[in-house]
Protein backbone atom coordinates (compact mmCIF):
# COMPACT_ATOMS: atom_id res chain seq x y z
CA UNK A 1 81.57 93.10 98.57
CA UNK A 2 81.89 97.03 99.43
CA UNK A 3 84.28 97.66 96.52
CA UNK A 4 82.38 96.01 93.70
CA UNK A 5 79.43 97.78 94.91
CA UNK A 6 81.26 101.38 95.09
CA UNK A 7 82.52 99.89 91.41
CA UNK A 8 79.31 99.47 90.39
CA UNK A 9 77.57 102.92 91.53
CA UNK A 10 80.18 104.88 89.97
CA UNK A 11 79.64 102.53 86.62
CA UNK A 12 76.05 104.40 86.65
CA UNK A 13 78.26 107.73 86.43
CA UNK A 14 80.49 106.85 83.73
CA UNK A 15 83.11 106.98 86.19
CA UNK A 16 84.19 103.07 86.86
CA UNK A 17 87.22 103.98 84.49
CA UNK A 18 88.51 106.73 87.65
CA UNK A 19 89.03 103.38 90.27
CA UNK A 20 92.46 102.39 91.09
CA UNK A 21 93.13 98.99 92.93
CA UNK A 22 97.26 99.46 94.80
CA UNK A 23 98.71 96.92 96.00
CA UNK A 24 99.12 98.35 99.51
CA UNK A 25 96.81 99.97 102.11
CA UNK A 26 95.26 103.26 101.22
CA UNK A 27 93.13 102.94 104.42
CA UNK A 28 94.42 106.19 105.96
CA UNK A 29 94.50 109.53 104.59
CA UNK A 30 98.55 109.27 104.64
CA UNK A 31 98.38 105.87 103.43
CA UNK A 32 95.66 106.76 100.70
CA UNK A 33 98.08 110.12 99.58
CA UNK A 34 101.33 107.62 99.55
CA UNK A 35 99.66 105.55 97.13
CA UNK A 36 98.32 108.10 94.78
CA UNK A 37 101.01 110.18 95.15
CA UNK A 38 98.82 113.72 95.55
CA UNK A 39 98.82 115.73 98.97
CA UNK A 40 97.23 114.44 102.10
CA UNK A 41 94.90 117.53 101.97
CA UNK A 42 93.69 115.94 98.28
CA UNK A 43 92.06 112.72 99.95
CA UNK A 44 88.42 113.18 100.60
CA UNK A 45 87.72 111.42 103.63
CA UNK A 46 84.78 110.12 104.28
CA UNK A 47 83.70 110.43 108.21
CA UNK A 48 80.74 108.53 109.73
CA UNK A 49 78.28 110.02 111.72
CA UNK A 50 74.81 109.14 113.95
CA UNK A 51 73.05 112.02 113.35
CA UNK A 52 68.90 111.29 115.76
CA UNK A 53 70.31 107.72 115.40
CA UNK A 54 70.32 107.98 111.85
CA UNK A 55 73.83 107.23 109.94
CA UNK A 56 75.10 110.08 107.89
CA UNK A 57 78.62 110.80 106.09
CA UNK A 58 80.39 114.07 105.57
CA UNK A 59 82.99 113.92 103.12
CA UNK A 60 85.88 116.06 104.04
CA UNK A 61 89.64 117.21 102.86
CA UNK A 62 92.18 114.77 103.80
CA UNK A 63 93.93 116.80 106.41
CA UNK A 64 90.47 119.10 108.05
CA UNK A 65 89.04 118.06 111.52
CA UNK A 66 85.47 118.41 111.89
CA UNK A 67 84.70 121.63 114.27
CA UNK A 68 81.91 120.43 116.92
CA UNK A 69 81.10 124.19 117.11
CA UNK A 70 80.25 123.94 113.50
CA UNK A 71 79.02 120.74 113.50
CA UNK A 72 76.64 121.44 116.36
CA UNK A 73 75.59 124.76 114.30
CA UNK A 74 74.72 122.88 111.10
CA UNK A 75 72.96 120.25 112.87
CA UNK A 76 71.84 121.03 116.26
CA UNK A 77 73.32 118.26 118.21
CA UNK A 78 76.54 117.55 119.93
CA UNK A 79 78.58 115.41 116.68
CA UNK A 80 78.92 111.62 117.49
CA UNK A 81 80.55 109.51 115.57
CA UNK A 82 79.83 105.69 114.44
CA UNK A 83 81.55 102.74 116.67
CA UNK A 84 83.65 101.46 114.66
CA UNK A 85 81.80 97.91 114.84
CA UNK A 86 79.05 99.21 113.75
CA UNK A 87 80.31 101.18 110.48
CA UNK A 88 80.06 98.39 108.11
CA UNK A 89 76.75 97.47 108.90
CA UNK A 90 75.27 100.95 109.24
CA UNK A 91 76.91 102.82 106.00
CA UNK A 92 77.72 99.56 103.61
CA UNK A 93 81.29 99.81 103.85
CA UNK A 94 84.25 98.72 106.04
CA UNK A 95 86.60 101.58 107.94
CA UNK A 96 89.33 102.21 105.29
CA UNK A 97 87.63 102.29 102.55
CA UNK A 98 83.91 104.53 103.81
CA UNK A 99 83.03 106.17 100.20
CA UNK A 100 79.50 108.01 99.71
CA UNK A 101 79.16 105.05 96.70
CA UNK A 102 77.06 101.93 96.99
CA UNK A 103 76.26 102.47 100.52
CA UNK A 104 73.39 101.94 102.55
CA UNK A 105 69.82 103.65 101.22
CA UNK A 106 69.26 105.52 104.29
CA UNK A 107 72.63 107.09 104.85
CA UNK A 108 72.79 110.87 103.40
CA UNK A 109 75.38 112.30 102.45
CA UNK A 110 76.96 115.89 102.80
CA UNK A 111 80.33 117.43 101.09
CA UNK A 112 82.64 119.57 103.55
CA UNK A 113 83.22 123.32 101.66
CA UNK A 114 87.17 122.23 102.48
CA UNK A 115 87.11 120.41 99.79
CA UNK A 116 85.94 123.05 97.29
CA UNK A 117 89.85 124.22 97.51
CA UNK A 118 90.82 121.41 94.87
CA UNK A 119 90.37 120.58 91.31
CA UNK A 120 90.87 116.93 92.24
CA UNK A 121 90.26 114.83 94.95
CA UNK A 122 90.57 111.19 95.91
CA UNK A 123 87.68 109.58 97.99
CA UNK A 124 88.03 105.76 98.60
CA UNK A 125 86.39 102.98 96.89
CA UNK A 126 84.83 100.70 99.56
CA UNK A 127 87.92 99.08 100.07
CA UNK A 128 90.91 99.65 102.02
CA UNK A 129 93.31 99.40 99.31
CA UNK A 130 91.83 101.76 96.61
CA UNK A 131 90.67 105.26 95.31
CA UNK A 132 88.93 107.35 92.52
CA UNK A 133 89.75 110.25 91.14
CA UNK A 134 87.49 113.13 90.93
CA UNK A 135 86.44 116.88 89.67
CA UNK A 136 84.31 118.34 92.25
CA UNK A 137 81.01 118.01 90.14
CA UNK A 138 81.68 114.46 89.05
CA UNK A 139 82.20 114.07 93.18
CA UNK A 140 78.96 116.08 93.48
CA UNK A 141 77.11 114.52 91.00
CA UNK A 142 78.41 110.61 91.44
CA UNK A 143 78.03 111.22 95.60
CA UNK A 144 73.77 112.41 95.29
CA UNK A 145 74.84 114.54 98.21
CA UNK A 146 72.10 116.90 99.97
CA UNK A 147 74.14 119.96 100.50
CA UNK A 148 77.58 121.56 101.00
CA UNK A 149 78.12 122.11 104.53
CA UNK A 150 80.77 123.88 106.35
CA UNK A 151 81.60 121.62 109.30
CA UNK A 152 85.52 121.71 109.54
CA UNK A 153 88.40 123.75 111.50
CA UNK A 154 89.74 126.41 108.77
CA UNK A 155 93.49 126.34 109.43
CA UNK A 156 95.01 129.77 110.26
């Protein structure tokens, strides 16, 4: 199951204690922010990516758009997202609740720079109906990212 393996990656962190469980669907940023209660902009979304056919996430603040400008600058190819029949079985986790935890142990990871603009943020849990709240180095360290990237639309 995606959310006891999220669970159990962030156990490794000290973390575990962060995880809520609601009972209603945090599976969309608005959803997710309803739930906790914080700012859409708060929820770290996690987007799917086939980057040379490999699967990659870029974690992102709840209410950025990737650039493909950007995207193609940081990575040299047009950006192309994962069917959404294939997420689950290329990252580890279902749509809804795509987390950088317990997934897959080819999929890299990247954190968006929008994200830097909190203290806290709220990236799922594997599932569709929770979240865990996080300091940017307990994201960073809990997420083994490879770099900070700068991949989104900065809003005028």
């Amino acid at each position: 199951m995606s959310f006891t393996k999220a669970q159990e990656h962030l156990k490794k962190y000290n973390l575990a204690d962060k995880i809520k469980e609601f009972s209603c669907s945090s599976a969309t940023v608005a959803l997710a922010a309803e739930a906790i209660n914080c700012t859409e902009d708060e929820i770290a979304k996690t987007l799917s990516f086939l980057l040379n056919d490999e699967p990659i996430l870029i974690v992102v603040s709840g209410a950025s758009k990737i650039d493909n400008k950007k995207y193609k600058a940081e990575f040299k190819c047009k950006a192309k997202m994962i069917p959404a029949t294939d997420v689950e079985n290329l990252i580890g986790h279902n749509i809804g609740g795509v987390c950088p935890f317990g997934i897959n142990e080819n999929v890299k990871v990247y954190l968006d720079v929008s994200l830097k603009k909190h203290q806290i943020v709220y990236p799922a849990c594997g599932s569709s109906n929770s979240a865990v709240k996080l300091t940017i180095p307990e994201l960073e360290k809990s997420s083994n990212y490879l770099k900070w990237i700068d991949v989104c639309k900065t809003s005028e």
